[in-house]
Protein backbone atom coordinates (compact mmCIF):
# COMPACT_ATOMS: atom_id res chain seq x y z
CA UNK A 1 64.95 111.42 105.70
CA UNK A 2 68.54 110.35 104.09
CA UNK A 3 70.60 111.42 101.08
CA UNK A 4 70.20 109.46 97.88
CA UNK A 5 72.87 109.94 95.23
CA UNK A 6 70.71 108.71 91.65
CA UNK A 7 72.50 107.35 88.44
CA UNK A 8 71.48 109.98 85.05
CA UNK A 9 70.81 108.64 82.01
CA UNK A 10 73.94 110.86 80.91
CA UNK A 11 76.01 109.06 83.56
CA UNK A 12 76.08 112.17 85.95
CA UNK A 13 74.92 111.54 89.27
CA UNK A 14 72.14 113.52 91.46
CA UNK A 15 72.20 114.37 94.75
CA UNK A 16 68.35 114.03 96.87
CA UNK A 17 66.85 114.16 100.02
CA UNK A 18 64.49 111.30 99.98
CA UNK A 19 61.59 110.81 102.59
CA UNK A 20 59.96 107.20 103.24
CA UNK A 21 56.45 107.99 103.09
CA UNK A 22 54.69 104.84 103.65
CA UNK A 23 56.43 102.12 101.20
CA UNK A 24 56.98 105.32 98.43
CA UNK A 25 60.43 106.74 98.44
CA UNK A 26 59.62 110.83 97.86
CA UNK A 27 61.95 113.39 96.62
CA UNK A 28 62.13 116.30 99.14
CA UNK A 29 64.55 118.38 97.60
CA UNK A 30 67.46 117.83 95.22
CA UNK A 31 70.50 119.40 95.70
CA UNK A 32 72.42 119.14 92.13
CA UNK A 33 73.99 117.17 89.95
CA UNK A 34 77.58 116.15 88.62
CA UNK A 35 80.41 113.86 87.03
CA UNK A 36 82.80 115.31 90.08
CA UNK A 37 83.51 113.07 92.87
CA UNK A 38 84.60 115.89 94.94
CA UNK A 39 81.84 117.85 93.64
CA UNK A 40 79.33 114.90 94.58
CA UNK A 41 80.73 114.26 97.72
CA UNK A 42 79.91 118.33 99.17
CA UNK A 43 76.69 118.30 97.57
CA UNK A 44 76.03 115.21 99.71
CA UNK A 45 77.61 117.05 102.47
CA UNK A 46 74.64 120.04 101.77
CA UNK A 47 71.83 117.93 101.99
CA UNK A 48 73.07 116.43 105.36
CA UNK A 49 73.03 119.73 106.55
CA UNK A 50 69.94 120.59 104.65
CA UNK A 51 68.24 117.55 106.73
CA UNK A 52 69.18 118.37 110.23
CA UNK A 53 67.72 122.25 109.68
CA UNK A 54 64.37 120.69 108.06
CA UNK A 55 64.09 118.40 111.68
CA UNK A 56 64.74 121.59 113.63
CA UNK A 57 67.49 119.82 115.38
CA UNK A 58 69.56 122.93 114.39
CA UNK A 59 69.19 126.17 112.72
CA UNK A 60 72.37 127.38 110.99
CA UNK A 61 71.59 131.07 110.54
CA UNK A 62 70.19 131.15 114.34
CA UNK A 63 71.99 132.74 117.09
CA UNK A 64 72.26 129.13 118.92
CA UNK A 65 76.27 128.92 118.04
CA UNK A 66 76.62 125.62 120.42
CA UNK A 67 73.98 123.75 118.56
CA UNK A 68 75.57 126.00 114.99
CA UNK A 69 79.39 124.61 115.83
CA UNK A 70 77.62 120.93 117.03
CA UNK A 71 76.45 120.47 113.81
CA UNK A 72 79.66 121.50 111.78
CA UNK A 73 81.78 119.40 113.99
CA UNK A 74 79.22 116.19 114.08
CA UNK A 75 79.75 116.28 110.27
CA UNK A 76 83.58 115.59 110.37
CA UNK A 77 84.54 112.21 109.66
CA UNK A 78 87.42 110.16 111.05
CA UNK A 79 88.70 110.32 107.12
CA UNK A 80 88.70 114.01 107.61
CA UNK A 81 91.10 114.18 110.73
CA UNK A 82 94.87 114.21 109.56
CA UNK A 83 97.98 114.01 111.05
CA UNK A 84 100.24 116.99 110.08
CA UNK A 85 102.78 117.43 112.48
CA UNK A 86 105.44 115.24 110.57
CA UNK A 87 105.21 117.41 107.80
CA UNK A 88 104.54 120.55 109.00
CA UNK A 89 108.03 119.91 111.49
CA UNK A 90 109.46 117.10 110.04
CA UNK A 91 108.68 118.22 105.93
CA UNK A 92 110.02 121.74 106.70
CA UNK A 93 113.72 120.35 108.53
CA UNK A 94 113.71 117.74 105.02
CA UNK A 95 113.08 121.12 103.07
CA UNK A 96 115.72 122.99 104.51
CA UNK A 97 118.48 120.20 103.81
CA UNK A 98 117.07 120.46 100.22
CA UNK A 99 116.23 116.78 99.57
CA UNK A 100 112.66 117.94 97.79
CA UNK A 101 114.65 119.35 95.14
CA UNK A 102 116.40 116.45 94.21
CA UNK A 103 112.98 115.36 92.18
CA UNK A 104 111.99 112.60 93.80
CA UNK A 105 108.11 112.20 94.52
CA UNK A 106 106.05 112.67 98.01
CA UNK A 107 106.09 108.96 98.12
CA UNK A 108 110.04 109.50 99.17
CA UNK A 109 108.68 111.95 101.51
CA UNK A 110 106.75 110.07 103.02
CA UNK A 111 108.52 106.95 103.38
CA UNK A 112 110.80 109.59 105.73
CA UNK A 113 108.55 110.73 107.75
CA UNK A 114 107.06 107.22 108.33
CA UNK A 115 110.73 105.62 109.43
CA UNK A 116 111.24 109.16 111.90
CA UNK A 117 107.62 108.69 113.54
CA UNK A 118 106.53 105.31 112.82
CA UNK A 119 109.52 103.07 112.35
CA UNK A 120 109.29 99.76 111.39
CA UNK A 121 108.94 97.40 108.63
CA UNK A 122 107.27 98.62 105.61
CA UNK A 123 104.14 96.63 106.47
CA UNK A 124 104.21 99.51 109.49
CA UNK A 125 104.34 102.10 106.59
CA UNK A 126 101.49 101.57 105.08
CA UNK A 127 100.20 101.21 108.19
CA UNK A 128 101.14 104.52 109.14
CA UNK A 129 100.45 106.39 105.76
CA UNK A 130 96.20 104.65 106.09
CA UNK A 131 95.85 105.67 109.78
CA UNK A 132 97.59 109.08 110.13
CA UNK A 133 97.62 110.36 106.23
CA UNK A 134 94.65 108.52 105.26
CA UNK A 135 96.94 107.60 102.22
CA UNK A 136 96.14 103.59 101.34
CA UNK A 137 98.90 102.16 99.12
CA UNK A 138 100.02 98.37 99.17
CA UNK A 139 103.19 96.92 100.51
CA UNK A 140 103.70 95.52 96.85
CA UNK A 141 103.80 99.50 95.88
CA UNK A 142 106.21 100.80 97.86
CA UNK A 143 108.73 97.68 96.73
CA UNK A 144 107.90 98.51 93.53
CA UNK A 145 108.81 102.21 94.12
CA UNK A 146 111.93 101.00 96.21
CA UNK A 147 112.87 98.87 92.77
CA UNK A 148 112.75 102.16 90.70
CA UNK A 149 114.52 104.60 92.99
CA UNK A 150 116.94 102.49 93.43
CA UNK A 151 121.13 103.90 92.63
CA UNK A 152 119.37 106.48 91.17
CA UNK A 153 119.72 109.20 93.73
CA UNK A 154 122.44 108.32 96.25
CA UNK A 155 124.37 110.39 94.73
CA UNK A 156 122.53 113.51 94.80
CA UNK A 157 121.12 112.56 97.99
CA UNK A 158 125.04 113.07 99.91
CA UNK A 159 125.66 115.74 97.58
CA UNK A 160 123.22 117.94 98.98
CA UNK A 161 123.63 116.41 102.79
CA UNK A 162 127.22 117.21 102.08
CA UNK A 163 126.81 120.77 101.40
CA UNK A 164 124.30 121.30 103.75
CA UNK A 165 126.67 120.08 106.80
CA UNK A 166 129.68 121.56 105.31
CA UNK A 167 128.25 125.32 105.46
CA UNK A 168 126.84 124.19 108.80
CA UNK A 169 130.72 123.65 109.52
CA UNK A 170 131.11 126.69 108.56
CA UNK A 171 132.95 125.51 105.10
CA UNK A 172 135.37 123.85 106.48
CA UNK A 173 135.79 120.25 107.72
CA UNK A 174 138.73 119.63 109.58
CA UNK A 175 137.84 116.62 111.18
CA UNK A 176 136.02 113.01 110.30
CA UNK A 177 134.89 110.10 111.87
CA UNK A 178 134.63 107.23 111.05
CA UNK A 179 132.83 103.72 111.91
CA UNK A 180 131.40 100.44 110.42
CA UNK A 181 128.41 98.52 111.96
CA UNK A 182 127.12 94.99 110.92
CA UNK A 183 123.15 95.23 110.11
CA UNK A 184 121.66 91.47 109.91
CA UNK A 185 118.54 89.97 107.82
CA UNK A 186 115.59 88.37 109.27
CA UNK A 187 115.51 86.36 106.27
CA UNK A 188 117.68 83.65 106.89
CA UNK A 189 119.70 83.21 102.97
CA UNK A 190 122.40 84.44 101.87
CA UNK A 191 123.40 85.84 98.34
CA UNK A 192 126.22 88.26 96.86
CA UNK A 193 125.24 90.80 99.44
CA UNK A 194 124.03 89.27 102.37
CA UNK A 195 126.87 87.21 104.18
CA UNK A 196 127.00 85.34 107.50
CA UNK A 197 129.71 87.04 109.22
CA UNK A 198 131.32 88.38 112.62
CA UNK A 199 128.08 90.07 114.09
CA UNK A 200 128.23 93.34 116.56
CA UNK A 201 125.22 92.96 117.17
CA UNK A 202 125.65 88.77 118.17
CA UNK A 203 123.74 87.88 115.33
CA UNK A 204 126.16 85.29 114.13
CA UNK A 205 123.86 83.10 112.46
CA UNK A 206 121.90 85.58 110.31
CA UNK A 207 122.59 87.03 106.87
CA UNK A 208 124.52 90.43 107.23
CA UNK A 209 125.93 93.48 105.41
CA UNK A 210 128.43 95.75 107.09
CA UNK A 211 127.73 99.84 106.76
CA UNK A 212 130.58 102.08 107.13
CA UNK A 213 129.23 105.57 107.87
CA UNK A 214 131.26 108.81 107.80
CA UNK A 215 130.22 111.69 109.82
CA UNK A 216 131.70 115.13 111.03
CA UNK A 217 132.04 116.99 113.87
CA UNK A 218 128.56 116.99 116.22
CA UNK A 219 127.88 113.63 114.22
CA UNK A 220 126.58 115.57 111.04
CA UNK A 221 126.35 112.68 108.23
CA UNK A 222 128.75 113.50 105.54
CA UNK A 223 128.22 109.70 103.61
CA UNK A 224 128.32 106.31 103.91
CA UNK A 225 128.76 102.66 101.88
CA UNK A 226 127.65 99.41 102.22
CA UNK A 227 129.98 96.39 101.91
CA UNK A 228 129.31 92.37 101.81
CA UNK A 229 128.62 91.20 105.38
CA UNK A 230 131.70 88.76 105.21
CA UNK A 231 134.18 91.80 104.44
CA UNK A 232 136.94 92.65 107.19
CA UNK A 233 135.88 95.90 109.19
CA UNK A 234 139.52 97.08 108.86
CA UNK A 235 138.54 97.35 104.79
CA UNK A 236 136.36 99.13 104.69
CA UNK A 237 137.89 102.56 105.68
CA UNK A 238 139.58 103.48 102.36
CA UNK A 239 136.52 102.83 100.40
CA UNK A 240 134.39 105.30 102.15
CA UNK A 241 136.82 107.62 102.34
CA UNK A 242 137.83 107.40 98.78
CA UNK A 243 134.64 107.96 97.95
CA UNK A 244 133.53 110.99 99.33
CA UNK A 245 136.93 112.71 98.23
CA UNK A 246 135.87 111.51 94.61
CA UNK A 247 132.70 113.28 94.88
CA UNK A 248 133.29 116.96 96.74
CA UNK A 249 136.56 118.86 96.70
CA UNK A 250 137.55 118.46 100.41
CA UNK A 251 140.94 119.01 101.65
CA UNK A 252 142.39 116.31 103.07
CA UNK A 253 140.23 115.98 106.56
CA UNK A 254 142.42 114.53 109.90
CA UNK A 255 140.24 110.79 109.92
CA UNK A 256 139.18 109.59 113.58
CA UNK A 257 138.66 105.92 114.27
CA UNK A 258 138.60 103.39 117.03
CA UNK A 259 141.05 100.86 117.49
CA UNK A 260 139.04 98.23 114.84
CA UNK A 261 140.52 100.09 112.75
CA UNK A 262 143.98 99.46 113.52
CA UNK A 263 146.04 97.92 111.49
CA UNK A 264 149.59 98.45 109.52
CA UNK A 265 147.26 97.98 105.98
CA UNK A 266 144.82 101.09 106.95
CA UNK A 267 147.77 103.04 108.48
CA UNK A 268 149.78 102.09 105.02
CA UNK A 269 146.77 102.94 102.89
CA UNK A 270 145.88 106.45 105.16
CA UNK A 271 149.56 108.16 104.73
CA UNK A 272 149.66 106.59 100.88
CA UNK A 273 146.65 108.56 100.24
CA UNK A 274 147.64 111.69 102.15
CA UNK A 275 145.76 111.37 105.15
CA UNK A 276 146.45 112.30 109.12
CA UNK A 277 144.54 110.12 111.47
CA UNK A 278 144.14 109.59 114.71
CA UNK A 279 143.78 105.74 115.60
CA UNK A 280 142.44 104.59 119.03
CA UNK A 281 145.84 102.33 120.35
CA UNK A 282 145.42 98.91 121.93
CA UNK A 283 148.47 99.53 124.16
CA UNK A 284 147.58 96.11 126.08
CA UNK A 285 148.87 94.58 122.50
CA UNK A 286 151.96 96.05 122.31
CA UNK A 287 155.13 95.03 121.77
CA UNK A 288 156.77 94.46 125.14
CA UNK A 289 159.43 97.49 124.64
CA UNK A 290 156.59 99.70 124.20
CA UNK A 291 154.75 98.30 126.88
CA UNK A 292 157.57 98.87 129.15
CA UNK A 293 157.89 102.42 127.48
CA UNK A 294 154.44 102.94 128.75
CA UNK A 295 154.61 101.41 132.06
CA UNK A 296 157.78 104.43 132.63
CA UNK A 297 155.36 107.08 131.74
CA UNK A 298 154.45 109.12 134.84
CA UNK A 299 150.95 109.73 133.18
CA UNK A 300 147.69 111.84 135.04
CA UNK A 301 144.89 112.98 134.67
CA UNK A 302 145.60 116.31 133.46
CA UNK A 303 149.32 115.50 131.94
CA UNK A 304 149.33 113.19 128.63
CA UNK A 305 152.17 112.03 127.70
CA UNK A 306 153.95 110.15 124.26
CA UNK A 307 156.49 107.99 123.12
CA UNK A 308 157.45 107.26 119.62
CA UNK A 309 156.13 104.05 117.93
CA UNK A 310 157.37 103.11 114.18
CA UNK A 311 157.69 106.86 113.00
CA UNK A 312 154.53 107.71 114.50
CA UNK A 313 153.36 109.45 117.95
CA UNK A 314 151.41 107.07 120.76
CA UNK A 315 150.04 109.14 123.05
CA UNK A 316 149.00 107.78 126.50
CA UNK A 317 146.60 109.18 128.89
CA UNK A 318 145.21 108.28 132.24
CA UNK A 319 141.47 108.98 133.82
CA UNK A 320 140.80 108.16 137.34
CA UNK A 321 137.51 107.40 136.16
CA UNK A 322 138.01 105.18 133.49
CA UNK A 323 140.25 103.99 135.93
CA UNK A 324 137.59 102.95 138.75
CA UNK A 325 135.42 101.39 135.23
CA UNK A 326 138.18 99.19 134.67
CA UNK A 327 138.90 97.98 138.32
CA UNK A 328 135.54 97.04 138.73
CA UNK A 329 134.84 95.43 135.98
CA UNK A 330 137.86 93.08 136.16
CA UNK A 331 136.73 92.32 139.35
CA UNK A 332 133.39 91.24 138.08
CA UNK A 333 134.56 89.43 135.14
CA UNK A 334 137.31 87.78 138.05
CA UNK A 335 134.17 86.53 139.93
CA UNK A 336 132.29 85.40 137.31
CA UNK A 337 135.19 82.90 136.45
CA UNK A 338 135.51 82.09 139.90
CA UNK A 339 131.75 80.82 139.81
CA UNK A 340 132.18 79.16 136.79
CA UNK A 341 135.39 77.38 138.04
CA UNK A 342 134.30 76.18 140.88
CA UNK A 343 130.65 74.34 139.42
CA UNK A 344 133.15 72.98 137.04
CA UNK A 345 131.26 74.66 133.66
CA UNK A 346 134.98 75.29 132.12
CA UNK A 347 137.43 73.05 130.77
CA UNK A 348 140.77 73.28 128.57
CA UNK A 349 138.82 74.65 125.37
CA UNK A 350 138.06 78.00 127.53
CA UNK A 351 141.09 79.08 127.87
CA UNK A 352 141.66 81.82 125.04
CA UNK A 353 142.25 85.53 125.03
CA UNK A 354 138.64 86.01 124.77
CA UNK A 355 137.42 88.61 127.25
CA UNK A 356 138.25 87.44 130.97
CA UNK A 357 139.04 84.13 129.99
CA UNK A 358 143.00 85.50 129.58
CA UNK A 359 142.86 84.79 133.36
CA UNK A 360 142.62 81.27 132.93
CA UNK A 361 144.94 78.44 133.41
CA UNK A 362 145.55 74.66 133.16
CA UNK A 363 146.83 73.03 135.76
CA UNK A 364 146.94 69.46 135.03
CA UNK A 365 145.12 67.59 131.81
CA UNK A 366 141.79 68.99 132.98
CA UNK A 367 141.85 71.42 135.94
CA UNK A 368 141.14 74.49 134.56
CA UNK A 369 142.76 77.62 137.36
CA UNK A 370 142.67 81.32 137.21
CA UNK A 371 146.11 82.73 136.96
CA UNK A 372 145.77 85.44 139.84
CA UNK A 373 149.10 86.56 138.62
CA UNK A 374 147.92 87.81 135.22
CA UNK A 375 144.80 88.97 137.16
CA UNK A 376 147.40 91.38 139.35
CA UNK A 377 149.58 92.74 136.16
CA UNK A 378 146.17 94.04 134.31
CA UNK A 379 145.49 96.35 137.19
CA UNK A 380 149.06 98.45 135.96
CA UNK A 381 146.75 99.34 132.85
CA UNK A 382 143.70 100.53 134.92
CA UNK A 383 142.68 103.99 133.38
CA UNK A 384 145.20 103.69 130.92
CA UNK A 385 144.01 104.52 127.20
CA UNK A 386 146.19 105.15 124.10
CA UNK A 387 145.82 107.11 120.41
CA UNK A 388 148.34 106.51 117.48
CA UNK A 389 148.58 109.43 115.41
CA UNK A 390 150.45 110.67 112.65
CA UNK A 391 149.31 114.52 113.20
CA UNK A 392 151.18 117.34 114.91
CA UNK A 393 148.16 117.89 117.22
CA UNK A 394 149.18 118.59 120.60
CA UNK A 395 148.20 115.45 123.28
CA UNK A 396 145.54 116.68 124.74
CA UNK A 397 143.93 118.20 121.48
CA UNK A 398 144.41 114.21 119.89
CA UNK A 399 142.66 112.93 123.11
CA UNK A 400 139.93 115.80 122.79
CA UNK A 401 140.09 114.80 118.78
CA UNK A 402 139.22 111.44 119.65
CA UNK A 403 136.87 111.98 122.31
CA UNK A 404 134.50 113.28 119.85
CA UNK A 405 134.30 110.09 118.48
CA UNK A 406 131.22 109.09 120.64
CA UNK A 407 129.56 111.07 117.87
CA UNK A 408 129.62 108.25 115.73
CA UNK A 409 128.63 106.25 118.47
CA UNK A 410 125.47 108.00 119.25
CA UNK A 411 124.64 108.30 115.27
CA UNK A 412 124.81 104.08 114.95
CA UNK A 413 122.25 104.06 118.24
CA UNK A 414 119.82 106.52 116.45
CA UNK A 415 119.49 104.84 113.80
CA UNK A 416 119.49 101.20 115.94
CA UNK A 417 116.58 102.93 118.05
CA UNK A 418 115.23 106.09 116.99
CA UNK A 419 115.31 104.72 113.10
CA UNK A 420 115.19 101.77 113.68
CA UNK A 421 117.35 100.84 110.93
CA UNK A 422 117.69 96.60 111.69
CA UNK A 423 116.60 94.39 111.44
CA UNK A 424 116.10 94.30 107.55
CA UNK A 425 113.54 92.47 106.62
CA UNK A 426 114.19 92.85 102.77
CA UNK A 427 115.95 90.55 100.61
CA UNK A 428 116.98 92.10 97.24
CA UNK A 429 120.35 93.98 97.41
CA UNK A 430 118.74 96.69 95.53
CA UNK A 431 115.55 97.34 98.04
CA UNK A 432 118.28 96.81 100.98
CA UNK A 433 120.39 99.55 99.52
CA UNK A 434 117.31 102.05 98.80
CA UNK A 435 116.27 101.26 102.34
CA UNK A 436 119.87 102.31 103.36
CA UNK A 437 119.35 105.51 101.73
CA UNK A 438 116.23 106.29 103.28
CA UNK A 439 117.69 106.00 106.51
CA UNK A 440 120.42 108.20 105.92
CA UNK A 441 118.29 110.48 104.73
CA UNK A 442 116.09 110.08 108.15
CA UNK A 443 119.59 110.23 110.40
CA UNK A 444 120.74 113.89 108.35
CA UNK A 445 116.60 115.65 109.57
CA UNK A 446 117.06 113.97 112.88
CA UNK A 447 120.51 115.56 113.90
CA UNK A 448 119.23 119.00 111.56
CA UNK A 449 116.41 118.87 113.41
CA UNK A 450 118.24 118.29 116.60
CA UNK A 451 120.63 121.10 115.77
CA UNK A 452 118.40 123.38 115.64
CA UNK A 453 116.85 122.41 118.77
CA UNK A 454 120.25 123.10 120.09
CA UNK A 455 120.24 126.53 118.33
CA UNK A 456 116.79 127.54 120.17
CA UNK A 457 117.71 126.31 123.59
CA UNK A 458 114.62 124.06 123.42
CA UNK A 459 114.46 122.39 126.48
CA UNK A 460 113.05 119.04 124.54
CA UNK A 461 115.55 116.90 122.67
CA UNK A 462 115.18 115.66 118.67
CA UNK A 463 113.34 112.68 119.84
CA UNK A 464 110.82 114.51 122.25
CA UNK A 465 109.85 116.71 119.44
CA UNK A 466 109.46 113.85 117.19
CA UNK A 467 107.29 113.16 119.75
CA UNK A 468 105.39 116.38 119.80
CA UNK A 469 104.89 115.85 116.32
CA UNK A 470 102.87 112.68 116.48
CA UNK A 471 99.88 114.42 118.43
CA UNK A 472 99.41 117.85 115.77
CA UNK A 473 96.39 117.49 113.55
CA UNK A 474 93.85 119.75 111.53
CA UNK A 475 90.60 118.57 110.22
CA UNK A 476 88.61 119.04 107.35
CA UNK A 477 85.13 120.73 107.67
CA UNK A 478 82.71 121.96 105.16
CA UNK A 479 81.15 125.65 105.53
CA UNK A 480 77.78 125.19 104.77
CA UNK A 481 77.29 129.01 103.30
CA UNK A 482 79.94 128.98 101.49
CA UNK A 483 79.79 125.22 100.03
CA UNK A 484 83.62 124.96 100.57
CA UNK A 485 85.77 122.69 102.89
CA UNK A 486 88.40 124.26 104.80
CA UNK A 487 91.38 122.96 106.78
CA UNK A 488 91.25 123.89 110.70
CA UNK A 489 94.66 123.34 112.50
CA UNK A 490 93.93 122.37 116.20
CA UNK A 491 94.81 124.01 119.29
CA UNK A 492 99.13 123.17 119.96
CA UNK A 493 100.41 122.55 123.29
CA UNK A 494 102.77 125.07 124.71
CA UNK A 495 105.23 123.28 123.94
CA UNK A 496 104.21 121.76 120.03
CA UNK A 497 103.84 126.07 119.71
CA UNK A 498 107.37 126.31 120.75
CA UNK A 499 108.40 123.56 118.53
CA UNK A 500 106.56 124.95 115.58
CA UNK A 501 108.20 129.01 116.06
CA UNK A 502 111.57 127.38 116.38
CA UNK A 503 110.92 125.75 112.76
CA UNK A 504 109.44 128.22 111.09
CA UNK A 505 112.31 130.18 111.79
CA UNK A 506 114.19 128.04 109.37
């Protein structure tokens, strides 16, 4: 026997149980008719059921429950096992931020979850949304949806990622960070966006645009802007800044940057604008009075000291650790050279300031030497580090100030690795900014999400629950007596239930 679904003259469509008796096709039993697709598809459902309890293979109203719960469960298609944990984790953390208010569709949802558990292209998407969400929608569909999104919801989107840190602040942000990163193209041209410049990530030779990204304390994201890959790191600062004091009524938050971003125009443009900062120094650049100054200091590990440079404070500390880091790598770097010296690999073009190459010498028209000299006075800065700032912050709350800074550090490697945020494989500036967006709004559930990990005292981090999430699914069955389908979550690990009570706490 099998199920025949037959065309009516008044388009409907009928469900049967047909039986091949000899070369005639009978009609056992007919289970309905309808114009529903859903409707169509559980009377078909039925007369499966119908079939196996006419062969005896199982008797639904028996007491056998094996052979009852066999037959439900051999009845469930791969169609009708879904991935949920994304959403039921994932969705809720997106929730709480309130990004589903903003009225943008599931698709934007989606496209979320997919770059948090599934990261990749967007081929990888769709990928991801036919396997686990049994969702099939073309590559050409989500650029198409990237197209209409796009600029129209950045805004919003750091408004309410703003507001949702700050009161996690507890109203108040003292403090920012700041940092720019160079994300490069695939695709090899370059337009008004997309420029070949210097690459952090040694991708000289592909397109690029730079991303400065603004976050507070813990790394919460507070906003971001994207600049022409060719622009100068150092100008990118006042933008971002500018911009977020444009859209939210902040006081005037102490900035926090690393020593790319020193230089007399940012310093000029921070204290024009009202702004205390705390820059990281590059004391091995200094003038040689200040060097000298520095060289007097009688600077440990517990005892910072300062010395005034232009009308602001340089503050100097000293780590024996950082200490031992910079020893040894000297002597690495020192041995490297000597290698390289002695198979003859380096001539007069190598010697530059460029890393360890400062060693080098020449010492006739084309010996190149290492000046052991030089190699001896950089050990006087071993462990040394130094932080310009314009605040009245006590030295060891600037160092402490600054030291939070690896923050920002962490927040460009999530979305590097956990995101996955480059390479960029698109090549209109309007798709490249919406997929910008969407991975901002990925980075702000991450650190949520691993805030409130933090909260719980889960013993997982963010990116083990992410983890978790990827093996929680329900399926689909159909209850025979009552002709209905019904969603069955299964059975969570101990720790997926831990993960779960933590969010629904939310």
């Amino acid at each position: 026997m099998f199920v025949r679904r037959k065309k009516n003259s008044s388009g409907s469509f009928s469900v049967q149980i047909i039986q091949k008796v000899g070369r005639i096709n009978k009609v056992v039993k007919s289970l309905g008719s309808s114009f529903d697709e859903s409707e169509l598809i559980i009377l078909e459902r039925q007369a499966k059921l119908e079939i196996e309890r006419m062969k005896g293979q199982v008797t639904l109203f028996s007491n056998d429950r094996d052979a009852n719960l066999k037959s439900v469960l051999s009845n469930v298609s791969n169609s009708e096992v879904e991935l949920v944990g994304p959403d039921n984790i994932l969705g809720k953390v997106y929730e709480s931020i309130g990004y589903h208010t903003i009225g943008l569709d599931e698709l934007f949802r989606d496209l979320i979850m997919s770059r948090l558990v599934y990261p990749g292209s967007k081929l990888k998407t769709i990928d991801y949304l036919a396997r686990f969400k049994n969702k099939e929608i073309s590559v050409y569909s989500i650029y198409r949806y990237m197209d209409k999104i796009h600029g129209k919801y950045k805004d919003k989107i750091e408004e309410l990622t703003f507001k949702h840190f700050k009161q996690v602040l507890g109203g108040n942000i003292g403090l920012v960070f700041y940092d720019m990163t160079t994300l490069y193209f695939e695709i090899p041209d370059e337009d008004d966006l997309r420029k070949i410049g210097y690459s952090k990530d040694g991708k000289h030779q592909h397109p690029q645009i730079k991303l400065g990204l603004l976050v507070g304390p813990e790394g919460y994201p507070l906003g971001y802007d994207i600049f022409e890959g060719s622009t100068y790191e150092g100008h990118t600062l006042i933008p971002v800044l500018k911009n977020i004091e444009k859209k939210f009524s902040i006081d005037k938050p102490i900035v926090i940057a690393d020593a790319g971003l020193l230089s007399s125009t940012n310093i000029n443009a921070l204290v024009s604008n009202g702004y205390k900062f705390v820059l990281g120094g590059k004391i091995k650049n200094e003038s040689t009075k200040i060097k000298d100054k520095i060289q007097k200091l009688e600077v440990t590990d517990d005892k910072p000291k300062e010395i005034k440079k232009e009308g602001y404070r340089l503050v100097v500390s000293f780590s024996e650790k950082r200490r031992k880091k910079d020893s040894h790598n000297r002597e690495k770097g020192l041995k490297k050279l000597e290698k390289k010296v002695k198979n003859g690999k380096l001539d007069k073009n190598s010697i530059n300031n460029r890393g360890y190459n400062k060693y080098l010498k020449l010492e006739s028209d084309i010996k190149v030497a290492i000046d052991y000299s030089k190699y001896e006075m950089d050990a006087k800065w071993d462990g040394l580090k130094g932080y310009l700032t314009n605040t009245t912050l006590k030295p060891t709350e600037v160092i402490a100030a600054y030291g939070n800074l690896w923050h920002i550090e962490k927040a460009f490697r999530i979305s590097k690795t956990d995101i996955r945020i480059r390479p960029i494989y698109h090549r209109k500036p309007r798709r490249i900014e919406t997929h910008i967006c969407i991975c901002f709004v990925s980075y702000a559930v991450f650190k949520e999400l691993e805030r409130l990990l933090k909260i719980a005292k889960a013993e997982f981090s963010a990116t083990s629950a992410i983890e978790l999430t990827k093996n929680m699914y329900q399926i689909k069955v159909f209850l025979p007596e009552s002709k209905t389908y019904t969603t069955i979550p299964l059975k969570p690990t101990e720790q997926q239930q831990e993960l779960i009570s933590i969010i629904m706490k939310i």
